[in-house]
C-alpha atoms as a PDB file:
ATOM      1  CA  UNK A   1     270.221-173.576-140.399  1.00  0.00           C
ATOM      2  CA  UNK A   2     270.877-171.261-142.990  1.00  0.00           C
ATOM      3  CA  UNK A   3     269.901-170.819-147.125  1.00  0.00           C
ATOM      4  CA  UNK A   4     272.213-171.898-149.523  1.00  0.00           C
ATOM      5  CA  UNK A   5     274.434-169.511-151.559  1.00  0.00           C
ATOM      6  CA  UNK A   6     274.244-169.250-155.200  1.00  0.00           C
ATOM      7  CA  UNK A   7     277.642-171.104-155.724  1.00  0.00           C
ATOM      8  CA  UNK A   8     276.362-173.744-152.947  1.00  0.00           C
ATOM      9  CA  UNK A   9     273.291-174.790-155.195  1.00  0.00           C
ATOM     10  CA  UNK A  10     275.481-175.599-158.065  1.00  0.00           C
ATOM     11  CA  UNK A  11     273.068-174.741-160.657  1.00  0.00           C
ATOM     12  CA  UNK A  12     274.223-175.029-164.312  1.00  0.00           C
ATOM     13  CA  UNK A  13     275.087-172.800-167.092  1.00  0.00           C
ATOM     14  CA  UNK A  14     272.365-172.835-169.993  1.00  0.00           C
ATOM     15  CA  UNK A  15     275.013-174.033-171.769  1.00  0.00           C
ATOM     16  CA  UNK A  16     275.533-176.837-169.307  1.00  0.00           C
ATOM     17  CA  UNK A  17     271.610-177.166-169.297  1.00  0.00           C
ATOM     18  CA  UNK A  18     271.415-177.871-172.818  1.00  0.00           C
ATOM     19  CA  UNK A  19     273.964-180.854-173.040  1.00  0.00           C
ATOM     20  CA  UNK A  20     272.957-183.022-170.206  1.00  0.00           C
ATOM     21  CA  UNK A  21     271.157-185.725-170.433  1.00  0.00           C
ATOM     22  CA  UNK A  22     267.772-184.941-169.798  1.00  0.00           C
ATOM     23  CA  UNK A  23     264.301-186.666-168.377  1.00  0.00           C
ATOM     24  CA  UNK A  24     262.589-188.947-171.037  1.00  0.00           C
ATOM     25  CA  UNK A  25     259.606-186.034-170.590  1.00  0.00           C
ATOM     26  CA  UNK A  26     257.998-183.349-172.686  1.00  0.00           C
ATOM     27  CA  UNK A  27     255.288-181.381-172.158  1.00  0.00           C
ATOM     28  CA  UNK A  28     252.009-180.311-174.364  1.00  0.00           C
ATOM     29  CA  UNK A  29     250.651-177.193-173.590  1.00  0.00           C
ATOM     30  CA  UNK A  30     246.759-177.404-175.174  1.00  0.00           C
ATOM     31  CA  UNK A  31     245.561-173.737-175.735  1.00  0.00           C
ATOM     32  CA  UNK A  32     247.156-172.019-172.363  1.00  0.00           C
ATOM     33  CA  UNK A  33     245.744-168.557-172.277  1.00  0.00           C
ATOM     34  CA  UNK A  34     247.974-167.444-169.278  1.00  0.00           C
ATOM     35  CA  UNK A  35     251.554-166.159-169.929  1.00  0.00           C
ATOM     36  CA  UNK A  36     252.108-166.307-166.844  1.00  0.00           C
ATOM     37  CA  UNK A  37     251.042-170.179-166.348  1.00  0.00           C
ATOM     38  CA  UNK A  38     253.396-170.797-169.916  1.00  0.00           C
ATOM     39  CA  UNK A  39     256.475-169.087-167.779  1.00  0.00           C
ATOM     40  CA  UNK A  40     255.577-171.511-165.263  1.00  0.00           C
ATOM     41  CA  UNK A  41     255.355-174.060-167.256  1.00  0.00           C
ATOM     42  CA  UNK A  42     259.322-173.014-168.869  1.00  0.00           C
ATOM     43  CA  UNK A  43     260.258-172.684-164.982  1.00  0.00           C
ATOM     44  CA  UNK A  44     259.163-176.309-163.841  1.00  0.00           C
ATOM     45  CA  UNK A  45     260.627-177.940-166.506  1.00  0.00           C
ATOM     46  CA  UNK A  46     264.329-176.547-166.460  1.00  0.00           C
ATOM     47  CA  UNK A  47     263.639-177.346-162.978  1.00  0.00           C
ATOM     48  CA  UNK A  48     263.405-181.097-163.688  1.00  0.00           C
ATOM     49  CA  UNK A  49     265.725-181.053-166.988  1.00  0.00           C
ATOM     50  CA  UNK A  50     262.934-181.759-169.080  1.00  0.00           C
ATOM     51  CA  UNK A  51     263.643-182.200-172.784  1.00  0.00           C
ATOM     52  CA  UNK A  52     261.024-179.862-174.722  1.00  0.00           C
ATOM     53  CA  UNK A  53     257.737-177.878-174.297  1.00  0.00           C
ATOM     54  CA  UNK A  54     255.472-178.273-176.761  1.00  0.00           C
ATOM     55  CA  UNK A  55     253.390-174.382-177.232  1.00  0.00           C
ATOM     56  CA  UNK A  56     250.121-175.423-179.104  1.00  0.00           C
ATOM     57  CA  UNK A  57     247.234-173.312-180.444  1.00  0.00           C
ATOM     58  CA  UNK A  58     246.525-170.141-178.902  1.00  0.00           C
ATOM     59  CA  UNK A  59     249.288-170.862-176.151  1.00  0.00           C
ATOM     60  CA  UNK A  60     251.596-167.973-176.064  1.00  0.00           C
ATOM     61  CA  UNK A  61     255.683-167.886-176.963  1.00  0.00           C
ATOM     62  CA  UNK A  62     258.497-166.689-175.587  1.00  0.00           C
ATOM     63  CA  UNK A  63     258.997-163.750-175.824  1.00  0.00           C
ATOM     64  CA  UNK A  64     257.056-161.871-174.081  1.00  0.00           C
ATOM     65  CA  UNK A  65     257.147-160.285-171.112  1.00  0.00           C
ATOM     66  CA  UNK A  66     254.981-161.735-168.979  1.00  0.00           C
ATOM     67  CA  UNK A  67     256.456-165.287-169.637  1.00  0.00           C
ATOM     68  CA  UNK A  68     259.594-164.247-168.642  1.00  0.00           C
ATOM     69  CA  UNK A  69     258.690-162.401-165.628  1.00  0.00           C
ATOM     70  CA  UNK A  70     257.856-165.951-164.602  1.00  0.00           C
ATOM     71  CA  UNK A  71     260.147-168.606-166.337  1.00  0.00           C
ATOM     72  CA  UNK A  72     262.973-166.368-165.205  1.00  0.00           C
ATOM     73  CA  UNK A  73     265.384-166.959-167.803  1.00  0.00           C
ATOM     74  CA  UNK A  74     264.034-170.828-168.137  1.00  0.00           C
ATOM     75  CA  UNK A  75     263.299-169.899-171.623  1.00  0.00           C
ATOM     76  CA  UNK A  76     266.645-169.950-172.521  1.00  0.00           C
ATOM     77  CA  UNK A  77     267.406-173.417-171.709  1.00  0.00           C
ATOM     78  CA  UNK A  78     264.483-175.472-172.017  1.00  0.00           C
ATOM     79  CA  UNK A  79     263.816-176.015-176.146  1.00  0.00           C
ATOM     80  CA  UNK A  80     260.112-175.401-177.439  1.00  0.00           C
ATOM     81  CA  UNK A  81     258.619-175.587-180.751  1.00  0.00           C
ATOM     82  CA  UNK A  82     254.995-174.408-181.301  1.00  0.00           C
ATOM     83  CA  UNK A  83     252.550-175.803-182.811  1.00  0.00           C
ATOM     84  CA  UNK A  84     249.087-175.117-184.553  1.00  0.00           C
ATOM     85  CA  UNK A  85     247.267-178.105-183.613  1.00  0.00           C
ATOM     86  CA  UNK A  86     247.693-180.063-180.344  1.00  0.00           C
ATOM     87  CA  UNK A  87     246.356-183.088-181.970  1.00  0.00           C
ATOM     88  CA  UNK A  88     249.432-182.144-184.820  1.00  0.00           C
ATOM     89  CA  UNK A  89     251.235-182.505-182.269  1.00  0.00           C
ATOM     90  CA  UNK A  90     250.603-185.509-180.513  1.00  0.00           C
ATOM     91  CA  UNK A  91     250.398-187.579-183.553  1.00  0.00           C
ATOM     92  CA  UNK A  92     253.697-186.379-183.972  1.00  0.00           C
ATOM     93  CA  UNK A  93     255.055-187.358-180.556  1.00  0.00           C
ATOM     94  CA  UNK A  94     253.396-190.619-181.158  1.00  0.00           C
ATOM     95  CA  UNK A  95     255.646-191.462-184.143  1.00  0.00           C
ATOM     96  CA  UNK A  96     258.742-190.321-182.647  1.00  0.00           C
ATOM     97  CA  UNK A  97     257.872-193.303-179.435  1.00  0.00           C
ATOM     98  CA  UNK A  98     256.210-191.085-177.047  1.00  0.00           C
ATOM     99  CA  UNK A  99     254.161-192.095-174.499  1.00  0.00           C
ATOM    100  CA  UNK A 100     250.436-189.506-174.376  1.00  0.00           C
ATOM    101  CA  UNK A 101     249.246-188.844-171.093  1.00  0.00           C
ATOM    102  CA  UNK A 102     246.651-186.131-170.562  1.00  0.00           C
ATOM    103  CA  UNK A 103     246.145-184.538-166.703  1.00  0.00           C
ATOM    104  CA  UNK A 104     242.454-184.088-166.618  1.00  0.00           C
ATOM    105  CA  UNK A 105     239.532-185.718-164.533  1.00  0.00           C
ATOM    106  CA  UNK A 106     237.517-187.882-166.744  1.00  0.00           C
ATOM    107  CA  UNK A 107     235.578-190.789-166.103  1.00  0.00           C
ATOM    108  CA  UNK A 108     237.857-194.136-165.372  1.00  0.00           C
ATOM    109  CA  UNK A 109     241.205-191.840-165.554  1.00  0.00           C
ATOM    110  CA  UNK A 110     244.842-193.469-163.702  1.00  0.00           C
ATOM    111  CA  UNK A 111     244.994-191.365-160.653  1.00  0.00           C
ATOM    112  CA  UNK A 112     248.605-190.277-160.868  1.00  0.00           C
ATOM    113  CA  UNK A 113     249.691-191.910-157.985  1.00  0.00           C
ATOM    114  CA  UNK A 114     248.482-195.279-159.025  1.00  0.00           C
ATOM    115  CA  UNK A 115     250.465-194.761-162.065  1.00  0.00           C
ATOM    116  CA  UNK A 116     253.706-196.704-163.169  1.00  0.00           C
ATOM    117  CA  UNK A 117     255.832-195.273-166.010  1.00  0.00           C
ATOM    118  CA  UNK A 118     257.528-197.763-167.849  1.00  0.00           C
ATOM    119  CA  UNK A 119     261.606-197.727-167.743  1.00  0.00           C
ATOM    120  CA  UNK A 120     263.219-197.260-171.211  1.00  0.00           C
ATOM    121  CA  UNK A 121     260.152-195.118-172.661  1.00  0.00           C
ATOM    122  CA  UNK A 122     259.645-191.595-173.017  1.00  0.00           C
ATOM    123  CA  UNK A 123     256.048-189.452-171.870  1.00  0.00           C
ATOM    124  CA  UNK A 124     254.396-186.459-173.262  1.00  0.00           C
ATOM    125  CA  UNK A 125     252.161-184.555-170.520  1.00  0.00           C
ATOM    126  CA  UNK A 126     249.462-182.845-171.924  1.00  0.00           C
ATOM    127  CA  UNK A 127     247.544-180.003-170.114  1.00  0.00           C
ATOM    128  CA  UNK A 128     245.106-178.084-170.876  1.00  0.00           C
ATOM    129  CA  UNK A 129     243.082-174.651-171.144  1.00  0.00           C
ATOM    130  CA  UNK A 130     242.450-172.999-167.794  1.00  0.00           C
ATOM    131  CA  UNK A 131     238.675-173.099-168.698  1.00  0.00           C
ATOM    132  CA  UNK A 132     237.775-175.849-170.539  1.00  0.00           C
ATOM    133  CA  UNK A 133     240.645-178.208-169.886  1.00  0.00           C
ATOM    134  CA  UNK A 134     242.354-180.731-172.349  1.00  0.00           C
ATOM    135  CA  UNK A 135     240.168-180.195-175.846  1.00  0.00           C
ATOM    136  CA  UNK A 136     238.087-183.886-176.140  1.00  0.00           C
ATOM    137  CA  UNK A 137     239.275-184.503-179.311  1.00  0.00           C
ATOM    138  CA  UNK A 138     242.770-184.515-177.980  1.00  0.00           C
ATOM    139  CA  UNK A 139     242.054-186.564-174.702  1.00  0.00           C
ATOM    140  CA  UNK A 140     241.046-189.412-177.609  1.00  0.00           C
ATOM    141  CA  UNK A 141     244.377-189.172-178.807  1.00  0.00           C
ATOM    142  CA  UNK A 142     246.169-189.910-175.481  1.00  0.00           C
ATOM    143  CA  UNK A 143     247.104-193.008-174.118  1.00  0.00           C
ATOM    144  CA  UNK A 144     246.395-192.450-170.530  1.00  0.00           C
ATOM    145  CA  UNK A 145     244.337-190.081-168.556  1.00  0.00           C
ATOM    146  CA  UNK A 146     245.453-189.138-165.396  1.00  0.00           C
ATOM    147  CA  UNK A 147     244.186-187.552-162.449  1.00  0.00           C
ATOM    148  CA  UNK A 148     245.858-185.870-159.372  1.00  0.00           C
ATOM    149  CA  UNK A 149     243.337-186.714-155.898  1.00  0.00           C
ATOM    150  CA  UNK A 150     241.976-184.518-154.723  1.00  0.00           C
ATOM    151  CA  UNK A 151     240.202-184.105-151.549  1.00  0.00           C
ATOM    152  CA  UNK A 152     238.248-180.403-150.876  1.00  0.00           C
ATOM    153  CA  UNK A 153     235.878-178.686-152.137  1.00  0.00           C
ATOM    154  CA  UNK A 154     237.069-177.376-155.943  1.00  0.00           C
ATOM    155  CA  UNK A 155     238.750-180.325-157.007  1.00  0.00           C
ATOM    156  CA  UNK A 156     240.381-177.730-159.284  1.00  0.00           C
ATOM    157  CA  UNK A 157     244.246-177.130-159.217  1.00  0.00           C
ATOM    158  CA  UNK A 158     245.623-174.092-161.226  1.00  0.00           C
ATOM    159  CA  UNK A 159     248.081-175.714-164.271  1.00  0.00           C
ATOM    160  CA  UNK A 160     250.844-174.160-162.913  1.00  0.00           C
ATOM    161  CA  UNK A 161     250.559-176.311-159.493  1.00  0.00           C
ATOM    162  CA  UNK A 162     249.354-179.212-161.969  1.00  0.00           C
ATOM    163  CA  UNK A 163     252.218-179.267-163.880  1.00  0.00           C
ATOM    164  CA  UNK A 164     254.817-178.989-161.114  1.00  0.00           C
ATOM    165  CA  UNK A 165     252.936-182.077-159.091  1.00  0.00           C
ATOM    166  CA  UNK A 166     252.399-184.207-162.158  1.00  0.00           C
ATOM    167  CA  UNK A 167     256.195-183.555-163.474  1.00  0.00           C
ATOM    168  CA  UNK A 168     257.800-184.065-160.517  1.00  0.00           C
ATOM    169  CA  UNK A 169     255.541-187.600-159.459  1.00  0.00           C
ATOM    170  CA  UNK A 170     257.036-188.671-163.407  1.00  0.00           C
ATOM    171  CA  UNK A 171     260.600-187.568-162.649  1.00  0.00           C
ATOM    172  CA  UNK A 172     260.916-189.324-158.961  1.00  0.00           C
ATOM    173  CA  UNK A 173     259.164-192.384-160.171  1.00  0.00           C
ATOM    174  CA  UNK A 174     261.511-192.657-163.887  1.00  0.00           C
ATOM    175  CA  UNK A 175     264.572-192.280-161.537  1.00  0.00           C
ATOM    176  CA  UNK A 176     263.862-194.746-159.348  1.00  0.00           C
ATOM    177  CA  UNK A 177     262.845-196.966-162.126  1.00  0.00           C
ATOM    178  CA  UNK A 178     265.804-196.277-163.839  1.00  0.00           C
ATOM    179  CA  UNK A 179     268.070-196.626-160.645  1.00  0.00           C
ATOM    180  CA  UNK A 180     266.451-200.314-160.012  1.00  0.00           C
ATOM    181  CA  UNK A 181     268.117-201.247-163.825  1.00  0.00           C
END
């Protein structure tokens, strides 16, 4: 065994990046107060070709340094906007045939592996604060709530690890839905 080379793991160009076609997925930061967890956040979705990154509130934007120490480079690629208001937001994801689906634990959420995205429609993933999670007011708004099981003692999952499970359960399951067509 032995790790691929740079030129083995074909990875593309930004350039490249920003004309494929990408995953019918965006994600809604909700008041992020780590840089570091937003660098993550630019880092998992180039990762999975994700089309935008919504930065709302008091969520930080590039740049900055300690986004990019962690989004190394991903900040290039991936295409944000931010935005005052998450709930600005989702209403306008709403009208442009979005899909709202909040990652918090709630009572009677989805849990995300119970979940079934539909082929042929696009989802917005909304996390939230590292504190106080996704603002009520906002989880109103959404049209699902999921919830990643969870089986120790915190039942508590840092966003960054949130985001990178919850993404890549969406991806997997809207490729094999769309490979079933």
């Amino acid at each position: 065994m032995r790790k691929l080379s740079m030129e083995e793991l074909n990875r593309l160009s930004v350039e490249e990046f920003k004309s494929v076609e990408k995953s019918p997925l965006v994600v809604v930061l909700d008041n992020i107060r780590s840089l570091n967890n937003v660098g993550s956040a630019f880092r998992t979705s180039d990762a999975f070709l994700l089309e935008k990154i919504y930065l709302c509130g008091i969520t930080g934007t590039p740049p900055h340094r300690d986004i990019q120490k962690t989004a190394l480079g991903a900040t290039e690629s991936v295409e944000w906007e931010h935005m005052p208001d998450t709930l600005e937001a989702i209403e306008f994801l709403k009208k442009n045939g979005y899909t709202i689906c909040g990652l918090e634990q709630v009572e009677n959420s989805i849990q995300l592996n119970e979940f079934q995205p539909k082929a042929q429609e696009k989802y917005a993933l909304v996390f939230g604060n590292e504190v106080f999670g996704v603002d009520d007011k906002v989880l109103k708004a959404c049209d699902y709530i999921l919830e990643i099981p969870q089986l120790g003692t915190k039942h508590s999952l840092n966003i960054a690890v949130t985001m990178g499970i919850s993404i890549w359960d969406f991806v997997v399951k809207l490729k094999c839905l769309s490979s079933k067509e």
